[in-house]
N, C-alpha and C. Protein backbone atom coordinates (compact mmCIF):
# COMPACT_ATOMS: atom_id res chain seq x y z
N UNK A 1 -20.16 -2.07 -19.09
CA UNK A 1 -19.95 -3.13 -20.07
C UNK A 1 -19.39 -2.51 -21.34
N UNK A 2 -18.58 -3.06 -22.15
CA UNK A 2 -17.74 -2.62 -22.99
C UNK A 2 -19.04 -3.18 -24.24
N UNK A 3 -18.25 -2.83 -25.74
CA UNK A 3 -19.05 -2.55 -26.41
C UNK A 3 -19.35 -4.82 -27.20
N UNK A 4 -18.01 -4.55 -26.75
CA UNK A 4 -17.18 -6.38 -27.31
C UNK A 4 -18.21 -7.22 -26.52
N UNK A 5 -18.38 -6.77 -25.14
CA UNK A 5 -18.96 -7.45 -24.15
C UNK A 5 -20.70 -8.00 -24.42
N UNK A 6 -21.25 -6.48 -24.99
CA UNK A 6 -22.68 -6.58 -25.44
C UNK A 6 -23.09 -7.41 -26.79
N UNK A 7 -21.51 -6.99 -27.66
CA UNK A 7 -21.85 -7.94 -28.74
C UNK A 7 -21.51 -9.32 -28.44
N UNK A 8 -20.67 -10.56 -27.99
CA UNK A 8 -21.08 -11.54 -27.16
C UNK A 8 -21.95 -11.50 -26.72
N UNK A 9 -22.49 -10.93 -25.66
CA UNK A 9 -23.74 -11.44 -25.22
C UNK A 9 -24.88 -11.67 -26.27
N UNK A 10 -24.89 -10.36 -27.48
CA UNK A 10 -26.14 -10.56 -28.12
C UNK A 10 -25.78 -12.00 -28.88
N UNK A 11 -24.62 -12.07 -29.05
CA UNK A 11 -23.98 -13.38 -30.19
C UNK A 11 -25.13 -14.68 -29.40
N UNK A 12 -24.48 -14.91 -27.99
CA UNK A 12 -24.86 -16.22 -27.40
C UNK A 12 -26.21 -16.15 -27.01
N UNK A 13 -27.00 -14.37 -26.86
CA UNK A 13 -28.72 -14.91 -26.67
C UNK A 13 -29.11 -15.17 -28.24
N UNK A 14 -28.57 -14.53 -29.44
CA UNK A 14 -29.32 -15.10 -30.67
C UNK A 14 -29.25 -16.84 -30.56
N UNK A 15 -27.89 -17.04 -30.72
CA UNK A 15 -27.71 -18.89 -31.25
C UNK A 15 -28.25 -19.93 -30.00
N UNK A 16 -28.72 -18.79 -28.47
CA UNK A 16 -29.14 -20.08 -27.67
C UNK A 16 -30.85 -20.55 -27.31
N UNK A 17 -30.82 -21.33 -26.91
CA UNK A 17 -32.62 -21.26 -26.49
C UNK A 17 -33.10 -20.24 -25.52
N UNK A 18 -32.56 -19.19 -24.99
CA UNK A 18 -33.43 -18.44 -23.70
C UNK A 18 -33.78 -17.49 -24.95
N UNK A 19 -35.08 -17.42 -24.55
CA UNK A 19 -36.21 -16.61 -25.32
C UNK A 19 -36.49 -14.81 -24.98
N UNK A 20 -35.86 -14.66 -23.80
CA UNK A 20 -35.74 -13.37 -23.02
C UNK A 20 -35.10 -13.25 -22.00
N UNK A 21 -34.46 -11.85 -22.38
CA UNK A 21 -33.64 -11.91 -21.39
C UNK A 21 -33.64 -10.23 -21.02
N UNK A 22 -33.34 -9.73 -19.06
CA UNK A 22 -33.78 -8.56 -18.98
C UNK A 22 -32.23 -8.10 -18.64
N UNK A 23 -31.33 -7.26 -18.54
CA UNK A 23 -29.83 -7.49 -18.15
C UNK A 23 -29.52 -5.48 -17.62
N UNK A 24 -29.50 -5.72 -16.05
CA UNK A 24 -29.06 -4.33 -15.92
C UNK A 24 -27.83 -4.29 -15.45
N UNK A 25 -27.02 -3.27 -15.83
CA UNK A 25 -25.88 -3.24 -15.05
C UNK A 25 -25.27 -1.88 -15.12
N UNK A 26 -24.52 -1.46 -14.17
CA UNK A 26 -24.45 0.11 -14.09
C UNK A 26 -25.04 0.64 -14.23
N UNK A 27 -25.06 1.69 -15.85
CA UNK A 27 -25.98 2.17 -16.42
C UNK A 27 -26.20 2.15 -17.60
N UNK A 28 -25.78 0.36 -18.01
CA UNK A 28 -26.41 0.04 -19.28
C UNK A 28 -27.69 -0.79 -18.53
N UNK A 29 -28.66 -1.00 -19.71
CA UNK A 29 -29.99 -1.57 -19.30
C UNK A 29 -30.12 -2.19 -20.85
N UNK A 30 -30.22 -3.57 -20.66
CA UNK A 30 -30.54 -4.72 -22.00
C UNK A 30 -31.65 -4.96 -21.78
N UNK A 31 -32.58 -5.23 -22.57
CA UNK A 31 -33.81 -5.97 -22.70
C UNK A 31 -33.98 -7.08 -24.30
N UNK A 32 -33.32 -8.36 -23.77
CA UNK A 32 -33.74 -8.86 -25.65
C UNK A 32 -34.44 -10.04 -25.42
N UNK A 33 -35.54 -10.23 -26.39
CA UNK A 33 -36.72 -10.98 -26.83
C UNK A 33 -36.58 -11.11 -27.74
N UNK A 34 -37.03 -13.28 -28.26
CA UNK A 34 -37.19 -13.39 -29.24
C UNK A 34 -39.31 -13.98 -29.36
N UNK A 35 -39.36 -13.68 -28.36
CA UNK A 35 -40.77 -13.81 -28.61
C UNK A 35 -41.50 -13.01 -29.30
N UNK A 36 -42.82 -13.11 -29.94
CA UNK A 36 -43.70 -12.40 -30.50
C UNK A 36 -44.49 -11.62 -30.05
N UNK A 37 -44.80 -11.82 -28.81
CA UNK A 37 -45.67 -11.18 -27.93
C UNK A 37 -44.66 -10.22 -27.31
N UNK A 38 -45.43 -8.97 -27.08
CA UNK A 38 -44.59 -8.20 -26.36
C UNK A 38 -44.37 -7.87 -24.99
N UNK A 39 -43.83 -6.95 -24.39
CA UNK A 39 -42.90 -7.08 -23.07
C UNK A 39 -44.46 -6.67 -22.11
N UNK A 40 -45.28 -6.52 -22.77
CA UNK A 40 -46.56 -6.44 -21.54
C UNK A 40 -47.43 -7.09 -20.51
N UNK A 41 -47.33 -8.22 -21.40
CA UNK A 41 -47.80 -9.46 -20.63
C UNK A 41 -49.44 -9.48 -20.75
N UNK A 42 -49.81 -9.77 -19.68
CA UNK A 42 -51.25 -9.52 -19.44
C UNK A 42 -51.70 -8.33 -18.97
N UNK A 43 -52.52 -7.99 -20.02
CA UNK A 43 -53.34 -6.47 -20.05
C UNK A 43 -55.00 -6.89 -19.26
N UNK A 44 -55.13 -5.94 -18.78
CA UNK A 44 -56.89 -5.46 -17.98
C UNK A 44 -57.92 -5.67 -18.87
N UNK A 45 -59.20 -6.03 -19.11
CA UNK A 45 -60.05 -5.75 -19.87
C UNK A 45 -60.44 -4.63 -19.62
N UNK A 46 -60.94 -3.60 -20.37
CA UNK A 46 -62.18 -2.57 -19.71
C UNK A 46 -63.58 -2.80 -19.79
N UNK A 47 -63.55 -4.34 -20.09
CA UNK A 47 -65.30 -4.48 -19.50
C UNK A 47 -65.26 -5.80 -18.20
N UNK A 48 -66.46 -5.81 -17.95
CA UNK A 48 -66.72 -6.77 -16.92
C UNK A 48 -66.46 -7.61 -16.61
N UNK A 49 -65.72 -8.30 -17.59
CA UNK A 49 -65.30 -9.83 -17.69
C UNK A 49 -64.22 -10.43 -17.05
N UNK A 50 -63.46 -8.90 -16.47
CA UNK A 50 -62.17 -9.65 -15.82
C UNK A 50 -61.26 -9.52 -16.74
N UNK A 51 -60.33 -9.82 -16.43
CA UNK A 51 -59.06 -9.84 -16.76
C UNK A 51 -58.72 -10.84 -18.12
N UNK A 52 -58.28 -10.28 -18.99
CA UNK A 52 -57.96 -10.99 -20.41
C UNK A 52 -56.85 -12.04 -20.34
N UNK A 53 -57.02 -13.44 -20.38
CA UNK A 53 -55.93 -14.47 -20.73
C UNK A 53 -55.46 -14.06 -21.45
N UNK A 54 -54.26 -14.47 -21.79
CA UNK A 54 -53.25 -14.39 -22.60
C UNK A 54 -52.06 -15.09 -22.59
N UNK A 55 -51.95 -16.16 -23.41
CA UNK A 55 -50.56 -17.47 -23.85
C UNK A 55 -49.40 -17.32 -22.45
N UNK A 56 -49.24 -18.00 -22.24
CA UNK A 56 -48.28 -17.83 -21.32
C UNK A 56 -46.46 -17.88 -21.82
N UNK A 57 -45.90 -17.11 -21.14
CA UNK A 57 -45.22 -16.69 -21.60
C UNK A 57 -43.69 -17.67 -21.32
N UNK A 58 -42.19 -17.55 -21.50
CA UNK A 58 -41.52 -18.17 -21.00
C UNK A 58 -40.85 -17.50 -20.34
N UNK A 59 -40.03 -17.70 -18.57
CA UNK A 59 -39.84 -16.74 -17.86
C UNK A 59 -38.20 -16.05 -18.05
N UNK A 60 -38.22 -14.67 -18.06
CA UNK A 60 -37.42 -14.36 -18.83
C UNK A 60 -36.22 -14.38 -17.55
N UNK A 61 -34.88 -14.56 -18.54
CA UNK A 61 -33.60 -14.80 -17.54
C UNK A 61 -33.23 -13.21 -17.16
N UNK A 62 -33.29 -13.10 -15.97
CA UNK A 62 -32.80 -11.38 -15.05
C UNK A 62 -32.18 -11.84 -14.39
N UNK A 63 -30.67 -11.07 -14.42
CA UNK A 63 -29.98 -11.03 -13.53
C UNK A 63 -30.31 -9.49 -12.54
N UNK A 64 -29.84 -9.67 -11.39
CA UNK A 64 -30.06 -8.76 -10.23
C UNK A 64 -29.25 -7.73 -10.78
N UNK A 65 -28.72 -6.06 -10.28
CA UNK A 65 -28.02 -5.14 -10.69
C UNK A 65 -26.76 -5.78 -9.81
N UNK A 66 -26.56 -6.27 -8.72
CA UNK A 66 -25.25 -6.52 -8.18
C UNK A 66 -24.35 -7.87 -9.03
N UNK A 67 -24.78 -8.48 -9.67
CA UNK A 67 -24.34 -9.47 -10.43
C UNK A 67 -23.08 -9.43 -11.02
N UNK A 68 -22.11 -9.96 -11.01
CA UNK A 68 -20.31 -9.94 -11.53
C UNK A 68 -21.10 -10.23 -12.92
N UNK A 69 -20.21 -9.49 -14.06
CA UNK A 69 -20.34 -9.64 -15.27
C UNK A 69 -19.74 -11.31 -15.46
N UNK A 70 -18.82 -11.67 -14.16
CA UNK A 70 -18.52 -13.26 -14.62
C UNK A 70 -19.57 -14.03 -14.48
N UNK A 71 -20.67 -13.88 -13.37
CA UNK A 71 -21.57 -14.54 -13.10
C UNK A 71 -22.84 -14.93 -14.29
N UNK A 72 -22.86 -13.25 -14.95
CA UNK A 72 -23.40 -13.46 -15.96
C UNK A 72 -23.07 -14.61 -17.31
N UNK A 73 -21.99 -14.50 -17.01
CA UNK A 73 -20.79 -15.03 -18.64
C UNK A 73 -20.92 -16.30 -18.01
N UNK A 74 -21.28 -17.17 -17.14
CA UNK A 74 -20.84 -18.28 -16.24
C UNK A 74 -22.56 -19.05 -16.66
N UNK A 75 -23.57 -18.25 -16.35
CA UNK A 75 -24.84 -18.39 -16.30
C UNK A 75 -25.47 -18.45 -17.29
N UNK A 76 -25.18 -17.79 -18.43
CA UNK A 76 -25.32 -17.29 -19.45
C UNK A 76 -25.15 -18.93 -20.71
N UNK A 77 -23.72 -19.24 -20.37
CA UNK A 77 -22.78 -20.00 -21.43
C UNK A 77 -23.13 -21.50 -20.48
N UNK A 78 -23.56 -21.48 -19.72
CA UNK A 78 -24.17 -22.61 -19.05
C UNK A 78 -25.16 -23.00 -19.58
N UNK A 79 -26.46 -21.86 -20.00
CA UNK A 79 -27.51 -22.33 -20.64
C UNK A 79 -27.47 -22.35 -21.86
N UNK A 80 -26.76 -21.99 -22.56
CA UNK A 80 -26.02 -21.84 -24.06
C UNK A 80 -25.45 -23.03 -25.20
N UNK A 81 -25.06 -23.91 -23.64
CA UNK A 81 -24.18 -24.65 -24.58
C UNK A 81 -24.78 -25.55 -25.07
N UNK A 82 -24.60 -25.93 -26.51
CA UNK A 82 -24.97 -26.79 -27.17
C UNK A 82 -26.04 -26.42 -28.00
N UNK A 83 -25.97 -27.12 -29.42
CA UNK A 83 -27.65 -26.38 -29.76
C UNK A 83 -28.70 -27.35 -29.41
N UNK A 84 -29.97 -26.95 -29.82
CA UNK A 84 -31.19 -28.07 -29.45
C UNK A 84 -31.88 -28.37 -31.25
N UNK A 85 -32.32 -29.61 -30.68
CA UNK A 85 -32.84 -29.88 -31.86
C UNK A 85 -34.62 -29.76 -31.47
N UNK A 86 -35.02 -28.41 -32.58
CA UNK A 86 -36.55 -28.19 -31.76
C UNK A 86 -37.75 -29.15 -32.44
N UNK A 87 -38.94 -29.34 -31.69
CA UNK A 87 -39.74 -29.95 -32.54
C UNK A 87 -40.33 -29.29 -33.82
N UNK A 88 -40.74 -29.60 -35.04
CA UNK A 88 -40.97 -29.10 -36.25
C UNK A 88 -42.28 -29.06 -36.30
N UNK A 89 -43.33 -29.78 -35.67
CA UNK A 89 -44.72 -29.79 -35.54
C UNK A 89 -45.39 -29.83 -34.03
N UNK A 90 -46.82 -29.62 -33.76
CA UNK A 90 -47.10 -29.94 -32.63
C UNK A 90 -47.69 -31.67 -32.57
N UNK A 91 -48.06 -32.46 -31.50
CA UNK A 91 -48.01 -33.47 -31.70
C UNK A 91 -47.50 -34.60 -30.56
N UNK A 92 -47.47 -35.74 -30.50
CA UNK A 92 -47.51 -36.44 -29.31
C UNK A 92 -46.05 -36.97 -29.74
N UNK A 93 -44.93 -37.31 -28.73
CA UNK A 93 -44.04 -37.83 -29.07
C UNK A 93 -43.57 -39.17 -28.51
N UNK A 94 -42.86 -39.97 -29.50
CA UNK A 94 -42.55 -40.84 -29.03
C UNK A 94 -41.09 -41.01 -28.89
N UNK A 95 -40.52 -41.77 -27.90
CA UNK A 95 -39.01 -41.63 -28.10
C UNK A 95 -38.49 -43.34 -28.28
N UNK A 96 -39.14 -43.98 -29.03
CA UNK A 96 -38.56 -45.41 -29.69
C UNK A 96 -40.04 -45.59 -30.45
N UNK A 97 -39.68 -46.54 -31.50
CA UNK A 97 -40.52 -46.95 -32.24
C UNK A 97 -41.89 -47.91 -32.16
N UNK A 98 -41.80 -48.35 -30.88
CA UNK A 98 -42.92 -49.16 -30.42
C UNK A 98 -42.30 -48.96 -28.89
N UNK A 99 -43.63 -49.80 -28.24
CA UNK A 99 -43.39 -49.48 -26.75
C UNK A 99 -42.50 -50.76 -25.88
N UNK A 100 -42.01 -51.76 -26.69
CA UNK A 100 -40.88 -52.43 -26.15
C UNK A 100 -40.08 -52.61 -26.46
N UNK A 101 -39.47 -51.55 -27.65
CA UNK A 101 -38.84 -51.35 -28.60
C UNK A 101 -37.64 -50.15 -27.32
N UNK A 102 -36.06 -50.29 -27.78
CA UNK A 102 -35.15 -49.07 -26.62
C UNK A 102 -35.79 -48.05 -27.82
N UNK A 103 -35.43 -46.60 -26.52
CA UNK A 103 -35.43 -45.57 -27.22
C UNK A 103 -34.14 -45.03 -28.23
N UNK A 104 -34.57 -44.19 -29.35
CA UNK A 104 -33.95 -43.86 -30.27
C UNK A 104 -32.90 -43.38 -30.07
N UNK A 105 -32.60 -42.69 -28.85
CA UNK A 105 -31.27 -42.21 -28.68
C UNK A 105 -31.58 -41.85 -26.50
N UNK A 106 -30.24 -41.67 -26.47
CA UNK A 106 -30.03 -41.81 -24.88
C UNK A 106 -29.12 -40.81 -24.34
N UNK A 107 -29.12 -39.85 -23.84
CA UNK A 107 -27.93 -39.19 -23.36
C UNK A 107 -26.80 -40.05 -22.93
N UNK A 108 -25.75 -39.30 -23.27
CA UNK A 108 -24.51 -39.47 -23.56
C UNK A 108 -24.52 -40.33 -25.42
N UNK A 109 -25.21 -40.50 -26.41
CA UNK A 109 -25.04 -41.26 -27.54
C UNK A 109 -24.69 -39.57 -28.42
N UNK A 110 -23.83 -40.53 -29.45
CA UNK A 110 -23.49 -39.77 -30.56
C UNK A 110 -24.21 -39.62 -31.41
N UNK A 111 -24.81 -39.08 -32.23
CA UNK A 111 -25.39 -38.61 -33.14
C UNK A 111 -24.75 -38.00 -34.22
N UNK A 112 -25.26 -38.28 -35.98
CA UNK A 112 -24.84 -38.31 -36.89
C UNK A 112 -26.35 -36.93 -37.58
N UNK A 113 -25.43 -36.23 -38.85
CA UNK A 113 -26.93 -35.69 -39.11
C UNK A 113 -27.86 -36.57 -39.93
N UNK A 114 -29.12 -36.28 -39.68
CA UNK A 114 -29.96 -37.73 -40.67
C UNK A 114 -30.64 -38.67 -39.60
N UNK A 115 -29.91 -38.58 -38.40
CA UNK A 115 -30.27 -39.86 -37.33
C UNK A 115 -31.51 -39.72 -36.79
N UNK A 116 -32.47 -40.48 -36.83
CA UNK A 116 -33.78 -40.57 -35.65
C UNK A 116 -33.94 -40.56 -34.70
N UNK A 117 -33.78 -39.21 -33.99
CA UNK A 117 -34.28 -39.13 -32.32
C UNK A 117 -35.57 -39.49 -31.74
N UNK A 118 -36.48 -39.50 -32.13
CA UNK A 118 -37.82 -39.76 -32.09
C UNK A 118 -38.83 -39.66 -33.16
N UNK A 119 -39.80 -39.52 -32.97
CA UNK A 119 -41.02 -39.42 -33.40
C UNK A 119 -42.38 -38.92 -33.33
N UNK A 120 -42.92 -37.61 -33.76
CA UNK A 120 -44.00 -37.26 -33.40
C UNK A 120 -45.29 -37.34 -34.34
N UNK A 121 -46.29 -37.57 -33.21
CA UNK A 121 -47.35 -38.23 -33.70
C UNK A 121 -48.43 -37.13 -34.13
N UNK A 122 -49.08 -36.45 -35.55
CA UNK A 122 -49.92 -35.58 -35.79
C UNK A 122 -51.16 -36.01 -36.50
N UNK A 123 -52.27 -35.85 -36.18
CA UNK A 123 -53.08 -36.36 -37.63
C UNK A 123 -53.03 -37.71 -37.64
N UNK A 124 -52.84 -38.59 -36.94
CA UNK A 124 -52.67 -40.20 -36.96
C UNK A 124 -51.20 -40.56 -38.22
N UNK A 125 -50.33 -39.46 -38.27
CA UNK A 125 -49.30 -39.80 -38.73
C UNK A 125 -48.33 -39.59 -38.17
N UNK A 126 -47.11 -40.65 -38.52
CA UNK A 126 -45.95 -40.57 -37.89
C UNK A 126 -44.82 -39.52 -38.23
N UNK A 127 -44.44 -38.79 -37.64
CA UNK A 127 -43.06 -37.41 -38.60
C UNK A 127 -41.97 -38.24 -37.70
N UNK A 128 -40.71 -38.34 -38.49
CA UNK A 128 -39.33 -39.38 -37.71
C UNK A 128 -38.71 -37.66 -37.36
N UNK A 129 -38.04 -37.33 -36.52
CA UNK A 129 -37.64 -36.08 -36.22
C UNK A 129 -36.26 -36.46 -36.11
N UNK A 130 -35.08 -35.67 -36.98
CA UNK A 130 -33.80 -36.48 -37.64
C UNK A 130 -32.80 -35.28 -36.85
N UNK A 131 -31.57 -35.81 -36.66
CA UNK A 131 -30.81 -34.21 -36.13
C UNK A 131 -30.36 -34.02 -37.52
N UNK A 132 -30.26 -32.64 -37.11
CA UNK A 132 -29.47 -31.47 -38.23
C UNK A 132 -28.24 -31.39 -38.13
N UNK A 133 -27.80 -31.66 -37.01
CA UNK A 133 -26.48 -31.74 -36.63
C UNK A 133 -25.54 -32.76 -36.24
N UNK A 134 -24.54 -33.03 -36.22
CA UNK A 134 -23.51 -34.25 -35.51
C UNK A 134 -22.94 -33.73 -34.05
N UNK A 135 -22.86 -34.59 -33.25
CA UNK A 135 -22.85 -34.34 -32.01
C UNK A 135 -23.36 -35.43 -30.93
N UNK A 136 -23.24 -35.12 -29.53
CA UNK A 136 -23.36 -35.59 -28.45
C UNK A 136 -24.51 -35.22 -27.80
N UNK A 137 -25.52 -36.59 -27.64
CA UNK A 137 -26.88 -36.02 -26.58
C UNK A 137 -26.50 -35.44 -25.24
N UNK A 138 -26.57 -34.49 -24.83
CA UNK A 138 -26.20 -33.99 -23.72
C UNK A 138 -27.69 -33.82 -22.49
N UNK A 139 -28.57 -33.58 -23.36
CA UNK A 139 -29.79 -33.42 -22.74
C UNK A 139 -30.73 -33.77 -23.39
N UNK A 140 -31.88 -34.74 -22.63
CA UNK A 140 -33.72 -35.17 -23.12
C UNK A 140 -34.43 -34.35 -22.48
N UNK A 141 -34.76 -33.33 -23.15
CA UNK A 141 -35.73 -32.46 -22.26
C UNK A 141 -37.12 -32.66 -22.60
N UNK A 142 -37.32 -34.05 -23.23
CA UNK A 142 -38.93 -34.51 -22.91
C UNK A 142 -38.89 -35.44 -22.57
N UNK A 143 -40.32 -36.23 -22.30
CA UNK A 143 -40.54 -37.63 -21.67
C UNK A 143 -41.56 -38.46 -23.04
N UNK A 144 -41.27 -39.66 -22.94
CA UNK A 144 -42.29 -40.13 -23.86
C UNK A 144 -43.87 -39.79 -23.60
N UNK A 145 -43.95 -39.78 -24.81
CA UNK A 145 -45.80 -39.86 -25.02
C UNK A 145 -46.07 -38.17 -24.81
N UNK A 146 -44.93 -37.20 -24.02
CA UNK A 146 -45.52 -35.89 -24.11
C UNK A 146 -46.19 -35.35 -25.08
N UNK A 147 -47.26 -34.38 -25.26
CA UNK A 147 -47.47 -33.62 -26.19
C UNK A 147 -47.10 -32.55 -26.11
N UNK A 148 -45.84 -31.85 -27.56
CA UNK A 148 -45.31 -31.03 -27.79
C UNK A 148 -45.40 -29.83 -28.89
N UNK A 149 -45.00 -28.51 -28.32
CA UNK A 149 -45.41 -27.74 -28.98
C UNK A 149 -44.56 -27.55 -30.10
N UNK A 150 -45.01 -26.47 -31.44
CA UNK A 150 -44.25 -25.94 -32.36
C UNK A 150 -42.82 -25.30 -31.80
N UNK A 151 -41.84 -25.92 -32.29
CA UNK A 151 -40.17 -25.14 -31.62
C UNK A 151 -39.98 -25.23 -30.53
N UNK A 152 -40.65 -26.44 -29.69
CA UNK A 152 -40.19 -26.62 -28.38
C UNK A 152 -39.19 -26.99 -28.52
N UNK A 153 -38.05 -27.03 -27.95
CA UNK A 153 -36.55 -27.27 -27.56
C UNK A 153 -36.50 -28.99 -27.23
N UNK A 154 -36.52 -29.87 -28.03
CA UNK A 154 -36.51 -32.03 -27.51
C UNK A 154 -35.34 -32.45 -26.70
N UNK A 155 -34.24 -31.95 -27.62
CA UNK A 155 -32.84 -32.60 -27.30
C UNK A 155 -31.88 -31.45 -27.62
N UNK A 156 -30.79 -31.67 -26.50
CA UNK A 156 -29.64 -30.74 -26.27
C UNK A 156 -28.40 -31.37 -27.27
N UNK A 157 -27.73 -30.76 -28.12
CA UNK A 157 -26.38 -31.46 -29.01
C UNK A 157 -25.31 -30.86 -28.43
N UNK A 158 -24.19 -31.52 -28.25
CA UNK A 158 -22.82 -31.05 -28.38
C UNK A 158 -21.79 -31.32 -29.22
C-alpha cells in the first residue's frame, strides 16, 4: 500500500461511523480505533468469580490478507457514505410526534439543517433531535420507541 493509499483510508475511517478497523496486507498491518476501550477485550479475573464482564464492544471491520485493495476501497466507501446524524442523549425515541401522527422524516426525504427527525425521550422530557446537515435520508437505522444510546448512529444523510 502506498503512502496516498493509507492516508485515504485513515481520511474515510476518521469522517465514517466504523468504530474499528483491523487491515492487513502484505506487510503493512493497520489497526485503527475510535473506541475507548482498548484492543483487549475481555480480561480473566484472578479470583473465583469467573470471568470479568465488560461493555460490549462493536465488531471491528477485518478484511482477510488475500483481499484486492479494490475490495477494500469498494467495502470501505460503501459503509462510508454519507454522514449520520448521532443521538445526543440516551433515551427512548420517537420518530413522529404522537402515535397517529406520520413520522418526522422517511427515507428517501430531503432534509434541511434545523429539521426534526425525531425525538428522544429522557427524564420525562422531550429533546427534538434536528439535522446538522442538508441532505437526503438514505438510511433509518432505528425503529420507534427504541431505547438509544449516547452517539448511536439514528439516520444516514446524503
Amino acid at each position: 500500500m502506498t503512502f496516498s493509499e493509507i492516508k485515504e483510508l485513515l481520511e474515510m475511517f476518521e469522517s465514517g461511523s466504523i468504530r474499528e478497523m483491523d487491515l492487513k496486507k502484505d506487510d503493512v498491518s493497520l489497526y485503527l480505533n475510535k473506541n475507548e476501550m482498548n484492543r483487549q477485550g475481555v480480561q480473566e479475573s484472578t479470583s473465583n468469580n469467573g470471568p470479568k464482564e465488560t461493555p460490549t464492544q462493536p465488531t471491528p471491520v477485518v478484511f482477510p490478507i488475500n483481499t484486492s485493495e479494490e475490495e477494500v476501497a469498494e467495502n470501505l466507501s460503501h459503509s462510508l457514505e454519507g454522514a449520520t446524524v448521532d443521538s445526543p442523549i440516551v433515551g427512548v425515541i420517537y420518530t413522529a410526534s404522537e402515535p397517529s401522527a406520520p413520522n418526522f422524516v422517511s427515507v428517501g426525504d430531503k432534509v434541511n439543517v434545523g429539521d426534526t427527525l425525531c425525538i428522544i425521550e429522557a427524564m420525562k422530557i422531550m429533546n427534538e433531535v434536528k439535522s446538522d446537515i442538508s441532505g437526503t435520508i438514505t438510511e433509518i437505522l432505528i425503529e420507534n420507541e427504541d431505547v438509544v444510546e449516547f452517539s448511536q448512529p439514528l439516520f444516514r444523510i446524503v
